[in-house]
PDB file of N, CA and C in Angstrom:
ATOM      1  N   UNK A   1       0.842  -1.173   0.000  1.00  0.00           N
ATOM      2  CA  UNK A   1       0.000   0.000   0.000  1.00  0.00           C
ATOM      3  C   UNK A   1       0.887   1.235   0.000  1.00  0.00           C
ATOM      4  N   UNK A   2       0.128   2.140  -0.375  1.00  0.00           N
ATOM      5  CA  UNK A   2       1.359   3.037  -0.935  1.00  0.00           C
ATOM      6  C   UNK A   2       0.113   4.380  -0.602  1.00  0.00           C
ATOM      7  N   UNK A   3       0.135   5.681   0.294  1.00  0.00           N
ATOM      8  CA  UNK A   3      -0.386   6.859   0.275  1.00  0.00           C
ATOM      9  C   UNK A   3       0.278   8.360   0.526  1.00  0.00           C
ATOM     10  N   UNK A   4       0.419   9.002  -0.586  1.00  0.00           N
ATOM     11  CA  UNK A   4       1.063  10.456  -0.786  1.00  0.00           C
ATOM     12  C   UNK A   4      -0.149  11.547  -1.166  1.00  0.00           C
ATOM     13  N   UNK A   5       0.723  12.543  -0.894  1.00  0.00           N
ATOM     14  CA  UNK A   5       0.297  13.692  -1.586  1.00  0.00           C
ATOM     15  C   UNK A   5       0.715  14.577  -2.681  1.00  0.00           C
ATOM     16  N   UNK A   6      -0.269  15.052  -3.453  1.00  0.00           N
ATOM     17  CA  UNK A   6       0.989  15.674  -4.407  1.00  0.00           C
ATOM     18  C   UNK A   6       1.669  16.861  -3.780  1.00  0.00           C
ATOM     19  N   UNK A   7       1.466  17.348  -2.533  1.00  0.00           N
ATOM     20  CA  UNK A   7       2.046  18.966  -2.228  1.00  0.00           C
ATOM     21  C   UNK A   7       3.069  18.028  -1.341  1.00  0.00           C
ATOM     22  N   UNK A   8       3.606  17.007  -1.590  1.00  0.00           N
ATOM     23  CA  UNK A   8       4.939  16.231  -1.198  1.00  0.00           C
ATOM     24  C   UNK A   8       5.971  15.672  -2.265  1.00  0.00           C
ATOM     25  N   UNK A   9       5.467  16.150  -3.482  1.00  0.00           N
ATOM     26  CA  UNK A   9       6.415  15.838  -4.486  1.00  0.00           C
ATOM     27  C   UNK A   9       6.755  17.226  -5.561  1.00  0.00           C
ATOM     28  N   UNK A  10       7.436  17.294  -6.224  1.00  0.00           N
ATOM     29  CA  UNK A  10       7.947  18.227  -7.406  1.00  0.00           C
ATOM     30  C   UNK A  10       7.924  18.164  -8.321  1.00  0.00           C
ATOM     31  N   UNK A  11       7.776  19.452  -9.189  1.00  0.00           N
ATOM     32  CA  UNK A  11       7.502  19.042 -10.891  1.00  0.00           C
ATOM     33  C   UNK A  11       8.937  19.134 -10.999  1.00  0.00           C
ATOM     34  N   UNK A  12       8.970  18.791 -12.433  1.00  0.00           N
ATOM     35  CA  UNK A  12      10.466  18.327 -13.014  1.00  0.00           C
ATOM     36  C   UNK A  12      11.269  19.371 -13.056  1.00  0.00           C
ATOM     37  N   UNK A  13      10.721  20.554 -13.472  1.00  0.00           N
ATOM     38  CA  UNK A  13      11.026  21.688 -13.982  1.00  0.00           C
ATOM     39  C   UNK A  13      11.197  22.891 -13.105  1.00  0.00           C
ATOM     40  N   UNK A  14      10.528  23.151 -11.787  1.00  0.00           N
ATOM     41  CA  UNK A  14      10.276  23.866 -10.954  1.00  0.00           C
ATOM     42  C   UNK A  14       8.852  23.895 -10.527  1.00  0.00           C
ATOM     43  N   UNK A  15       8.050  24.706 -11.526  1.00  0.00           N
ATOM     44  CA  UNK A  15       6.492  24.455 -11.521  1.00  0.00           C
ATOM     45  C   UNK A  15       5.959  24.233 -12.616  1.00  0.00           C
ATOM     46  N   UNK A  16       6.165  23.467 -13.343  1.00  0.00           N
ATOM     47  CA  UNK A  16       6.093  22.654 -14.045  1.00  0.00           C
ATOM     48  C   UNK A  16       6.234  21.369 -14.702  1.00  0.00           C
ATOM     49  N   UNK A  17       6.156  20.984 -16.075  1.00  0.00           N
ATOM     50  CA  UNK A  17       6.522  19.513 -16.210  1.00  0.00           C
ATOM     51  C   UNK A  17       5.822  18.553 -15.454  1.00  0.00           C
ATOM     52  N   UNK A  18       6.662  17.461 -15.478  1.00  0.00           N
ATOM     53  CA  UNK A  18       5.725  16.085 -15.046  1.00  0.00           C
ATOM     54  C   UNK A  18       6.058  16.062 -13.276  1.00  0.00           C
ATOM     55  N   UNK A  19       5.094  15.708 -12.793  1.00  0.00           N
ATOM     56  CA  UNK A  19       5.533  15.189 -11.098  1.00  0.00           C
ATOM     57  C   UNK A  19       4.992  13.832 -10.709  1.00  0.00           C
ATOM     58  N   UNK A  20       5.958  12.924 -10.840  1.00  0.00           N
ATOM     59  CA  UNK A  20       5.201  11.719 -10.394  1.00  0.00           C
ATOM     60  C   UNK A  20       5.177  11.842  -8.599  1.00  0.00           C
ATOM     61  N   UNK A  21       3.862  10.829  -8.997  1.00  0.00           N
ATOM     62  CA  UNK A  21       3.153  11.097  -7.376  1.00  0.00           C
ATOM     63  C   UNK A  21       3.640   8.863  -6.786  1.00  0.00           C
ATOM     64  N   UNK A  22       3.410   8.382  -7.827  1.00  0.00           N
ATOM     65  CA  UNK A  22       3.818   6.802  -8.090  1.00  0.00           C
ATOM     66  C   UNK A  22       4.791   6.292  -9.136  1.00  0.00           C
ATOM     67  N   UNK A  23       5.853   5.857  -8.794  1.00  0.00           N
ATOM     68  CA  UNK A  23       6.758   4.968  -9.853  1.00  0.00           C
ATOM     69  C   UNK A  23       6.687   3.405  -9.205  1.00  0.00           C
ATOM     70  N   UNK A  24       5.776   2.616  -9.641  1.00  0.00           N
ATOM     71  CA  UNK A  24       6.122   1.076  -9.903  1.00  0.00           C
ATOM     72  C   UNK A  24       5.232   0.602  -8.771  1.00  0.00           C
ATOM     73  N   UNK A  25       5.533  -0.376  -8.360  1.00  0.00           N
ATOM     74  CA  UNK A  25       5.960  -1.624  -9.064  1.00  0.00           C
ATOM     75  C   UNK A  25       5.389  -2.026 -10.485  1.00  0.00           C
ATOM     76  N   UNK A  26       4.156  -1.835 -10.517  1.00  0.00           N
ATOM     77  CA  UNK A  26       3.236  -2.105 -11.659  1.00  0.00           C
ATOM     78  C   UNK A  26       3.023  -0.929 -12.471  1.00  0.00           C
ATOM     79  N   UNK A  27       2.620   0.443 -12.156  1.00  0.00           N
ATOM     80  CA  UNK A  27       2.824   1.473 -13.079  1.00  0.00           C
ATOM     81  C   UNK A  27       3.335   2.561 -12.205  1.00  0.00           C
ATOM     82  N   UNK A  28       3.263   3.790 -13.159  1.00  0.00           N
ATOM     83  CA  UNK A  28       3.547   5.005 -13.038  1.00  0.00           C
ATOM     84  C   UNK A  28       2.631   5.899 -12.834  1.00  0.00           C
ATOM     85  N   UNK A  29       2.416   7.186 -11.565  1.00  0.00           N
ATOM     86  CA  UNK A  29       1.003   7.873 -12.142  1.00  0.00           C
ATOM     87  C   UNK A  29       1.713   9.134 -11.390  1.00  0.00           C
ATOM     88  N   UNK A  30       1.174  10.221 -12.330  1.00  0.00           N
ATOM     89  CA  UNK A  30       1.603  11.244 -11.566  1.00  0.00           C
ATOM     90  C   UNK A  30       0.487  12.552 -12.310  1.00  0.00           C
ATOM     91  N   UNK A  31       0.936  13.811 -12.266  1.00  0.00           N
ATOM     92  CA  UNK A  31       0.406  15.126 -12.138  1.00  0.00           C
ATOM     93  C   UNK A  31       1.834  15.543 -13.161  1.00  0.00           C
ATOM     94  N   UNK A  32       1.093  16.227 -14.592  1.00  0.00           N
ATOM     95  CA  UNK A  32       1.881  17.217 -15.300  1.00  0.00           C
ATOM     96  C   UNK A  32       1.114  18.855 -15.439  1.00  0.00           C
ATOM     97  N   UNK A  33       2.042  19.951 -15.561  1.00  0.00           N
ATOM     98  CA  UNK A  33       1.599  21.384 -15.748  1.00  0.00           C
ATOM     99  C   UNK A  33       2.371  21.540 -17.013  1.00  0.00           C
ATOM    100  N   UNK A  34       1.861  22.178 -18.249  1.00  0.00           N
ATOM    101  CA  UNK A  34       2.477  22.868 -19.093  1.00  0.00           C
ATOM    102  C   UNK A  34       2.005  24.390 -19.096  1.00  0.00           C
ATOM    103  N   UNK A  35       2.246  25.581 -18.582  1.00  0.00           N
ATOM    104  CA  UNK A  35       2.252  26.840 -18.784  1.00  0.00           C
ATOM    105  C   UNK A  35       1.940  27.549 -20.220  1.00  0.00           C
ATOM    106  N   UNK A  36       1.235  28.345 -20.407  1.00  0.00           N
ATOM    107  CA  UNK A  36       1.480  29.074 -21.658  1.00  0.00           C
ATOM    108  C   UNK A  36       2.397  29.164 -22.398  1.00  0.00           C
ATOM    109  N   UNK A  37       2.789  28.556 -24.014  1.00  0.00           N
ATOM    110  CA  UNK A  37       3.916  28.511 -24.486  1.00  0.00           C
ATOM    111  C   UNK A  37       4.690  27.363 -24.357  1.00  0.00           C
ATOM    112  N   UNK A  38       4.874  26.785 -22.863  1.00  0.00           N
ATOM    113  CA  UNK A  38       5.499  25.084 -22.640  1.00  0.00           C
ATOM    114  C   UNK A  38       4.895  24.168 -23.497  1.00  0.00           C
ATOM    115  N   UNK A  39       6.077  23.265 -23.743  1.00  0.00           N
ATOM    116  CA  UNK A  39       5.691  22.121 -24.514  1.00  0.00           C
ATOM    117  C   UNK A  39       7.129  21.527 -23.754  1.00  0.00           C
ATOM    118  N   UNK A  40       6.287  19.553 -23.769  1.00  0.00           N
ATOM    119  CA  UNK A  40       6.914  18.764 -23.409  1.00  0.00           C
ATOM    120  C   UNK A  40       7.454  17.846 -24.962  1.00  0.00           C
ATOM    121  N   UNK A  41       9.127  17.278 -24.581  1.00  0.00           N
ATOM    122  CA  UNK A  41       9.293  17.043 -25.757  1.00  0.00           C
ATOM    123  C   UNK A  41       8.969  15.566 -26.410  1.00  0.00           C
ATOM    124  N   UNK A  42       8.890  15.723 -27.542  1.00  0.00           N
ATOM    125  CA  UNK A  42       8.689  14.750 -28.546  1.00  0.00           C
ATOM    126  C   UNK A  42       9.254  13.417 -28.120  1.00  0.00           C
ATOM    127  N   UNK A  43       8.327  12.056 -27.482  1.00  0.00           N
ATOM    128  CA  UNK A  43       9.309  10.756 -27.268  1.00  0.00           C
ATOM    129  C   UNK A  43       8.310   9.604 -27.558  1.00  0.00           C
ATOM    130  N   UNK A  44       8.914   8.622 -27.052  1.00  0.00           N
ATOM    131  CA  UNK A  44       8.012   7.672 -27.282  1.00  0.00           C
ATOM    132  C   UNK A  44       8.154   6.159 -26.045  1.00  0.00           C
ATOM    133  N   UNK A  45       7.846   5.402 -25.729  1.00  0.00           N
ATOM    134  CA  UNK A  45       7.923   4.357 -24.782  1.00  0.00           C
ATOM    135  C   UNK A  45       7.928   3.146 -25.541  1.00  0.00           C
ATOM    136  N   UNK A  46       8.843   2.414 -25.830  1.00  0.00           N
ATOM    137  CA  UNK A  46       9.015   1.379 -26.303  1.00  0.00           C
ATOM    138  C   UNK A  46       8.429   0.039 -25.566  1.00  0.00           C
ATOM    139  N   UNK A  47       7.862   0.504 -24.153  1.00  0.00           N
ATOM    140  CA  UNK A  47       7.141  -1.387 -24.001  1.00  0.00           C
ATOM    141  C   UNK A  47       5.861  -0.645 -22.909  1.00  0.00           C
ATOM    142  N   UNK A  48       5.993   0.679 -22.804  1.00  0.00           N
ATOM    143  CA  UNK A  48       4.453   1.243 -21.831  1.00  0.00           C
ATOM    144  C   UNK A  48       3.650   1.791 -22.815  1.00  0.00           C
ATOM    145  N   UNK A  49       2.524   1.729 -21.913  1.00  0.00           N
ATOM    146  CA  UNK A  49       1.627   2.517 -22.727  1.00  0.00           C
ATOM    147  C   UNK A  49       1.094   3.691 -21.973  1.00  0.00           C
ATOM    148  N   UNK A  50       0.650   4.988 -22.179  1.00  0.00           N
ATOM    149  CA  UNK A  50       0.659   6.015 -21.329  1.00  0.00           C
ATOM    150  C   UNK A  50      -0.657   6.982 -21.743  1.00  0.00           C
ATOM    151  N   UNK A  51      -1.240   6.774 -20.863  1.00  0.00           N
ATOM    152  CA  UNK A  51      -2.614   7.610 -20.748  1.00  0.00           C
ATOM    153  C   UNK A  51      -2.580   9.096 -20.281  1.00  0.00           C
ATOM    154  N   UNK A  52      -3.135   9.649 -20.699  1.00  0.00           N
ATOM    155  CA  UNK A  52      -3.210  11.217 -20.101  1.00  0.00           C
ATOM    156  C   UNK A  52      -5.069  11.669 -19.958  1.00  0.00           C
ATOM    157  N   UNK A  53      -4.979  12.511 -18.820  1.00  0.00           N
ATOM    158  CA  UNK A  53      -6.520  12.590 -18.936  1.00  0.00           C
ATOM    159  C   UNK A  53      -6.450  14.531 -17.977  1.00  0.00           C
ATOM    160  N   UNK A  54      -7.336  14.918 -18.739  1.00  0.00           N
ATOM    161  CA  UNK A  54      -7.144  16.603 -18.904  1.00  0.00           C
ATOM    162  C   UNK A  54      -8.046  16.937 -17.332  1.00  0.00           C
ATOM    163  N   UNK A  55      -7.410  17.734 -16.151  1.00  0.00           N
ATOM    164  CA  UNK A  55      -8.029  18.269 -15.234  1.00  0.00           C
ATOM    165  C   UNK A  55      -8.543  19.672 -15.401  1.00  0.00           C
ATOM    166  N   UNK A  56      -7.785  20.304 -16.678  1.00  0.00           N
ATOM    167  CA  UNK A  56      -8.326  21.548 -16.779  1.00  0.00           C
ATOM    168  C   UNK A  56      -7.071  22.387 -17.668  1.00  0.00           C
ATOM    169  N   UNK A  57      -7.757  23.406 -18.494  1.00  0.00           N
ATOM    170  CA  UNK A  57      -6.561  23.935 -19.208  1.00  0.00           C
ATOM    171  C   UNK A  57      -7.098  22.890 -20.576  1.00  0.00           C
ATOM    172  N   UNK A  58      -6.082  23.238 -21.767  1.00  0.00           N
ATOM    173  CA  UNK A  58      -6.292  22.388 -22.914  1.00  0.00           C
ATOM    174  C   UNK A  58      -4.719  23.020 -23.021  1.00  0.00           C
ATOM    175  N   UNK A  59      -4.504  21.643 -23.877  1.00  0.00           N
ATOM    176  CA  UNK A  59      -3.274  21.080 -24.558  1.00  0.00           C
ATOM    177  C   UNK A  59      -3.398  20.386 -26.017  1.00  0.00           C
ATOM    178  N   UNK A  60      -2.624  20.546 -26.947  1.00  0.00           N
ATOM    179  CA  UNK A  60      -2.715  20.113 -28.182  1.00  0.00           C
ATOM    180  C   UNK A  60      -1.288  18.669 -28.095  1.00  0.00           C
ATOM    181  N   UNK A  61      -2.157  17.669 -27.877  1.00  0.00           N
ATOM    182  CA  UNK A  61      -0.804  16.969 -27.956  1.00  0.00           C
ATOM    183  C   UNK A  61      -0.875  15.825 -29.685  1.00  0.00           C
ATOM    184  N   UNK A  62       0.296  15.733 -29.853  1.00  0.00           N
ATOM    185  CA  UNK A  62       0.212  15.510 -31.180  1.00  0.00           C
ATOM    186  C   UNK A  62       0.673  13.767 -31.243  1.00  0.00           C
ATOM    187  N   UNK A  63       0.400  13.141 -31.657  1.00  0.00           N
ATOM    188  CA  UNK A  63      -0.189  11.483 -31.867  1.00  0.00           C
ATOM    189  C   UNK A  63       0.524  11.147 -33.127  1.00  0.00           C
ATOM    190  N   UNK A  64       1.633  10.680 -33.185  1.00  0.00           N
ATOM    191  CA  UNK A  64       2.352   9.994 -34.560  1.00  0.00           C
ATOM    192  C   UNK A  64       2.026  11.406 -35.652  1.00  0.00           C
ATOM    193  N   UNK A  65       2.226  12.963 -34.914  1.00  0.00           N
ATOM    194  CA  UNK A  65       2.237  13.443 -35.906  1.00  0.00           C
ATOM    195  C   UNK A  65       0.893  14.277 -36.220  1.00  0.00           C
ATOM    196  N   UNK A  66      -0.320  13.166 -35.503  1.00  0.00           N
ATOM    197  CA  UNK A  66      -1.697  14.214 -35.339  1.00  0.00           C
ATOM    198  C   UNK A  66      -2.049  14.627 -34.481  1.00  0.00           C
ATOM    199  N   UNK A  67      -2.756  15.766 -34.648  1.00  0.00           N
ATOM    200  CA  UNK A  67      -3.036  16.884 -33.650  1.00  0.00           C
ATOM    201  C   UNK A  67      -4.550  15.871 -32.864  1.00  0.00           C
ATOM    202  N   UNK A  68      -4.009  16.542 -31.650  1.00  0.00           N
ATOM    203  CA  UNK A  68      -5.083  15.693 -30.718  1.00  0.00           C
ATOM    204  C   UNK A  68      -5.607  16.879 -29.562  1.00  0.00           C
ATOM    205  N   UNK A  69      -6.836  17.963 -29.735  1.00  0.00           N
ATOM    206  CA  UNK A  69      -6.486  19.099 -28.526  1.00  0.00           C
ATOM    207  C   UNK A  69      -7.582  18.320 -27.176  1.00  0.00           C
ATOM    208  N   UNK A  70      -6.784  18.558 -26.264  1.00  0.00           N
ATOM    209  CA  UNK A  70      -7.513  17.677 -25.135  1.00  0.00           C
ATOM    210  C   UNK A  70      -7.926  18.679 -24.154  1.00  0.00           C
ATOM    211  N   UNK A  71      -9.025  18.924 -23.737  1.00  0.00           N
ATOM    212  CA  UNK A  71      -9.411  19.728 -22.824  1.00  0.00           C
ATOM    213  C   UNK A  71     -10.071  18.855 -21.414  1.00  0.00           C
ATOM    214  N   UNK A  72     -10.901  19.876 -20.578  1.00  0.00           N
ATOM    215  CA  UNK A  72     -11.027  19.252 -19.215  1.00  0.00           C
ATOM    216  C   UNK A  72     -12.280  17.940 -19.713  1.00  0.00           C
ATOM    217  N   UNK A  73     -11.495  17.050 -18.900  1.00  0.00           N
ATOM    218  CA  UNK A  73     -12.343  15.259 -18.913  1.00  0.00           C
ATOM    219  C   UNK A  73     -12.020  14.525 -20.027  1.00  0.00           C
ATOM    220  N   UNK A  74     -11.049  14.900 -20.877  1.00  0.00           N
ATOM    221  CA  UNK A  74     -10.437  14.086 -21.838  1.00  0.00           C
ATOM    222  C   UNK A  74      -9.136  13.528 -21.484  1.00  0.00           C
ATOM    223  N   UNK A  75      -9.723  12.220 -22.333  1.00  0.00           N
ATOM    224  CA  UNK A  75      -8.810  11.225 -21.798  1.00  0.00           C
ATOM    225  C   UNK A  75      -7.740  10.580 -23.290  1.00  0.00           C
ATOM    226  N   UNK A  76      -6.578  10.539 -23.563  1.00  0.00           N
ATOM    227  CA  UNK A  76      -5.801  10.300 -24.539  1.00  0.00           C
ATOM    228  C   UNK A  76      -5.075   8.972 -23.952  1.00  0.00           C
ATOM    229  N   UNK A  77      -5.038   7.796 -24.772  1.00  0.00           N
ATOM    230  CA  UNK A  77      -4.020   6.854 -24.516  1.00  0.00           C
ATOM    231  C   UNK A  77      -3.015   6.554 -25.498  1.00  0.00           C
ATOM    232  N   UNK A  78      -1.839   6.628 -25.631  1.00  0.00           N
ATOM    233  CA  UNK A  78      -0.958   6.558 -26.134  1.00  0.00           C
ATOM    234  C   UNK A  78      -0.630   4.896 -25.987  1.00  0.00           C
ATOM    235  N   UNK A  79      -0.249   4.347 -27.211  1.00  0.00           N
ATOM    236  CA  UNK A  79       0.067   2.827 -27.159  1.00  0.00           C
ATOM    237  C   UNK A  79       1.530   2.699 -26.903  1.00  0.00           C
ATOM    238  N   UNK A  80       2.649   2.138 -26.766  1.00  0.00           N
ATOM    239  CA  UNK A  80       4.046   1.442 -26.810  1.00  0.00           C
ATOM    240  C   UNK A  80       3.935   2.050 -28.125  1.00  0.00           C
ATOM    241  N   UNK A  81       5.584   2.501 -28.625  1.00  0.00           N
ATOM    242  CA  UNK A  81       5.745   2.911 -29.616  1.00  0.00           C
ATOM    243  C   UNK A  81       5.181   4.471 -30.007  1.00  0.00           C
ATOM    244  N   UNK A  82       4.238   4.452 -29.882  1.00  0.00           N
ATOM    245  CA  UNK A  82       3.792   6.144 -30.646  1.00  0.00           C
ATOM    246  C   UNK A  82       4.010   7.211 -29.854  1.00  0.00           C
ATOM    247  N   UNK A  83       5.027   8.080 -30.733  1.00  0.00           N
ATOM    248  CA  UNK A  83       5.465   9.345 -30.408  1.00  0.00           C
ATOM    249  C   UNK A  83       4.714  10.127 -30.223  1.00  0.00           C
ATOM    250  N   UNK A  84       4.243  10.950 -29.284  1.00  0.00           N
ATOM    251  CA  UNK A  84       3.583  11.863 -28.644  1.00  0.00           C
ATOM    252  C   UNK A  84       4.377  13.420 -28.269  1.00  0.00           C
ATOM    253  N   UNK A  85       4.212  14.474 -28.183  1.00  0.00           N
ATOM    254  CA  UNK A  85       4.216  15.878 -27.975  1.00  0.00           C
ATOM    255  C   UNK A  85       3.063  16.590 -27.569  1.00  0.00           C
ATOM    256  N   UNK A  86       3.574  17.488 -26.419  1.00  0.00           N
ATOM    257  CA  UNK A  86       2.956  17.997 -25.769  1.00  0.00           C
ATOM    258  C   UNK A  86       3.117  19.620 -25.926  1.00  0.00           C
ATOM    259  N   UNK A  87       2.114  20.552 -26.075  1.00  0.00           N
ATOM    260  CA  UNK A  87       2.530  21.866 -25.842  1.00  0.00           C
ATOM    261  C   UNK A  87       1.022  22.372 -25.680  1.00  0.00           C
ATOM    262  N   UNK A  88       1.248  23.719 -24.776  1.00  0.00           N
ATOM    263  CA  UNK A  88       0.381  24.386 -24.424  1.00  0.00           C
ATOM    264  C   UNK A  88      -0.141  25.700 -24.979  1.00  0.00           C
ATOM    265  N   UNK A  89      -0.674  25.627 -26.150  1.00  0.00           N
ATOM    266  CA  UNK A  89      -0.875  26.926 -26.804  1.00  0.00           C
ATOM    267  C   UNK A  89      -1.494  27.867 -26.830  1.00  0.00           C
ATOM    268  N   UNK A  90      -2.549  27.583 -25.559  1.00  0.00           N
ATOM    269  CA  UNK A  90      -3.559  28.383 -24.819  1.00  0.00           C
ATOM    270  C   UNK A  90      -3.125  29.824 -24.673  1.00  0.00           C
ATOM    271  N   UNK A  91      -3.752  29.904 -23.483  1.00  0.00           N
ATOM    272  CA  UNK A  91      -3.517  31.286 -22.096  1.00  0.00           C
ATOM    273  C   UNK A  91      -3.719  31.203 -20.750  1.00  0.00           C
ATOM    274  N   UNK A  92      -3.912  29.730 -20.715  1.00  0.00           N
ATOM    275  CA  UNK A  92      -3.584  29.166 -19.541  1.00  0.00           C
ATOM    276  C   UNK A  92      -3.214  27.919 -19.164  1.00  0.00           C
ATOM    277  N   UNK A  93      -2.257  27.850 -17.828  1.00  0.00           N
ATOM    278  CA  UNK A  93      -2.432  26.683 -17.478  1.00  0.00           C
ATOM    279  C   UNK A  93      -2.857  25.271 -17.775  1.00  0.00           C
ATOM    280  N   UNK A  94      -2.079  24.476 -18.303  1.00  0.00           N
ATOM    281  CA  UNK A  94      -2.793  23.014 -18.761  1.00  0.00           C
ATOM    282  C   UNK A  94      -2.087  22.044 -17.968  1.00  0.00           C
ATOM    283  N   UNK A  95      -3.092  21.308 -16.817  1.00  0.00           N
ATOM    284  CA  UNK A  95      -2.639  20.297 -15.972  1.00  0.00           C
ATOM    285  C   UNK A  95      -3.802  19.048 -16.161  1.00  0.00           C
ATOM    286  N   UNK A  96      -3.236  17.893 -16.322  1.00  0.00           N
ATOM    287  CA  UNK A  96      -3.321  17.050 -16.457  1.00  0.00           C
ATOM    288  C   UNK A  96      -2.731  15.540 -15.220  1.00  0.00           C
ATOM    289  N   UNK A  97      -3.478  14.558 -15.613  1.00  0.00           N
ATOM    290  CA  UNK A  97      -2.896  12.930 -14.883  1.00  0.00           C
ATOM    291  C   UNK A  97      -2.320  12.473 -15.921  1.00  0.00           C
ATOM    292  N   UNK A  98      -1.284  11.694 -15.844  1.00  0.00           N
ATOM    293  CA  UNK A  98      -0.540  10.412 -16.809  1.00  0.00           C
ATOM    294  C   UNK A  98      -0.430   9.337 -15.832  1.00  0.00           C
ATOM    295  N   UNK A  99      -0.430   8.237 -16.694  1.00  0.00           N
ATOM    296  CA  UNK A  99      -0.331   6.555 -16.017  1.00  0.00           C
ATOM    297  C   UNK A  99       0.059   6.260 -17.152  1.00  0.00           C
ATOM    298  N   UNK A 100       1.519   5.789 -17.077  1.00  0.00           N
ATOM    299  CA  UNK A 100       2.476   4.599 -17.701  1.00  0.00           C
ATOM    300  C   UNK A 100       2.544   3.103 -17.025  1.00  0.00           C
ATOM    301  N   UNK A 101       1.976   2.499 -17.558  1.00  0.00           N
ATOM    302  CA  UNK A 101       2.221   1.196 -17.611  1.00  0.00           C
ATOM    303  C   UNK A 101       2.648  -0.434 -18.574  1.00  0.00           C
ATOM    304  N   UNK A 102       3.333  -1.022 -18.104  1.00  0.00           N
ATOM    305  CA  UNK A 102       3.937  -1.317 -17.438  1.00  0.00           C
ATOM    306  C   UNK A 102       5.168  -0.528 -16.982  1.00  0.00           C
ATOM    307  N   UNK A 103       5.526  -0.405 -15.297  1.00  0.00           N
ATOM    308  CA  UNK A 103       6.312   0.964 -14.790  1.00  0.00           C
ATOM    309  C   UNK A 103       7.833  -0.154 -15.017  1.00  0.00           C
ATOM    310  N   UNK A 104       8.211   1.004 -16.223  1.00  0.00           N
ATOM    311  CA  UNK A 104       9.760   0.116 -16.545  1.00  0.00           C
ATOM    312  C   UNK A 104      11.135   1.465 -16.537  1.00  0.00           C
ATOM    313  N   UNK A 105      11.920   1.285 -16.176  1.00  0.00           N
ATOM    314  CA  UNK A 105      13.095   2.526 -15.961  1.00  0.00           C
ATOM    315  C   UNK A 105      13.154   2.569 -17.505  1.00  0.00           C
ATOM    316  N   UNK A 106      14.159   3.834 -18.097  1.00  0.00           N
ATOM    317  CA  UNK A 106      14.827   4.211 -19.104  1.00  0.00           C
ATOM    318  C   UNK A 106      13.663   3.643 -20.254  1.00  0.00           C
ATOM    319  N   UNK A 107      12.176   3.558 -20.648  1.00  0.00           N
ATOM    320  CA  UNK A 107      11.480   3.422 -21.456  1.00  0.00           C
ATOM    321  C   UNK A 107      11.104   4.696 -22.538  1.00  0.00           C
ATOM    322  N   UNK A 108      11.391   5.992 -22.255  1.00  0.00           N
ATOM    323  CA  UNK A 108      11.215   7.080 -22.491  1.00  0.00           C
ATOM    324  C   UNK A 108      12.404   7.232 -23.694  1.00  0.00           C
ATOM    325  N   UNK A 109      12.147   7.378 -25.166  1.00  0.00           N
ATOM    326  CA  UNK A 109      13.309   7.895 -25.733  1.00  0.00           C
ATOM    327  C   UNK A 109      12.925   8.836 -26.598  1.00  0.00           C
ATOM    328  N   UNK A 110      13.694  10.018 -26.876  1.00  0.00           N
ATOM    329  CA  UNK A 110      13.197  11.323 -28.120  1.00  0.00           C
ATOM    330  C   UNK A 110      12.912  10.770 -29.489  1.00  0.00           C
ATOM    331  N   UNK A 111      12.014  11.003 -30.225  1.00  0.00           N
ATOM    332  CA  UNK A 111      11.244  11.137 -31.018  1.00  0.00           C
ATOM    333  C   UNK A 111      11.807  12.176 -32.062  1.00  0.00           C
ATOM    334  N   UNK A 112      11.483  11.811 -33.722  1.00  0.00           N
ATOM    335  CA  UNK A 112      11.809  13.173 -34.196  1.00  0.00           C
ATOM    336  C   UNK A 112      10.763  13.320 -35.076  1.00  0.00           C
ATOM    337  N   UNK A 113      10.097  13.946 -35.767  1.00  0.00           N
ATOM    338  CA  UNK A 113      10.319  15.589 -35.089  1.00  0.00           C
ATOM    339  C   UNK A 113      10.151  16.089 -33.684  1.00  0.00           C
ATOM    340  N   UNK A 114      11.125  16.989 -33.655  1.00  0.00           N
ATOM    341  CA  UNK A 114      10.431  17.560 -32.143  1.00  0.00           C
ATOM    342  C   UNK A 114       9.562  18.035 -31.935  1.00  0.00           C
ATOM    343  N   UNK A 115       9.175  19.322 -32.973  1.00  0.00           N
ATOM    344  CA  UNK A 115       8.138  19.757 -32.656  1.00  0.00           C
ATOM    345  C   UNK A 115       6.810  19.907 -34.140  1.00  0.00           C
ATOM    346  N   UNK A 116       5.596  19.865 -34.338  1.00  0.00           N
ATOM    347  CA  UNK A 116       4.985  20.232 -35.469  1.00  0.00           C
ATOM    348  C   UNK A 116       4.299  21.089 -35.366  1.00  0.00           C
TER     349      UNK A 116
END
C-alpha cells in the first residue's frame, strides 16, 4: 500500500513539467503542468503505454504526428511505440494525470520531429 500527496512531491522543472506522485511496481502515475507557451518534448515508450486525462486547461498533444487538442475530462491513450508531444498553446495553465504502464526505468526515448 502506498499513500502520498501531491504537495509532497515536485515538478520536473520547478512548476512545471511532469511530477510523479507513483513509480512502480506495476505502473507510473503522476500530475503534469504545461504553462502558456510550454511544450513537453517529442518521445516515445518502447514497451508502456501512457494515458493522459485533462483536469483543466487544454493542450494540443500531437499522436504519430496528429493533432489531438484535449481539454477538461479528456482522456488520450498513447500505445508502446507512438510518439507523442505535448505543448500548451492556450492562455492558460494546462494540468493534467498520466499513467504509464507497465512501470519500466529508461522506457522514455526522443522522437523526431520535435516539434509540429
Amino acid at each position: 500500500m502506498l499513500k502520498t500527496n501531491e504537495q509532497q512531491h515536485q515538478y520536473r522543472f520547478g512548476d512545471n513539467g511532469p511530477k510523479y506522485l507513483v513509480r512502480g511496481p506495476q505502473c507510473d502515475m503522476g500530475v503534469v503542468v504545461l504553462n502558456p507557451g510550454q511544450s513537453f518534448r517529442n518521445h516515445r515508450h518502447k514497451e508502456a503505454c501512457e494515458v493522459f486525462y485533462t483536469l483543466s486547461g487544454e493542450v494540443c498533444l500531437y499522436l504519430e504526428g496528429v493533432l489531438h487538442v484535449l481539454q477538461e475530462g479528456d482522456v488520450l491513450q498513447c500505445e508502446p511505440g507512438e510518439a507523442h508531444y505535448l505543448v500548451n498553446r492556450g492562455d492558460v495553465p494546462w494540468k493534467g494525470v498520466f499513467v504509464k504502464s507497465p512501470h519500466l526505468m529508461n522506457d522514455s526515448h526522443p522522437a523526431e520531429p520535435e516539434a509540429w
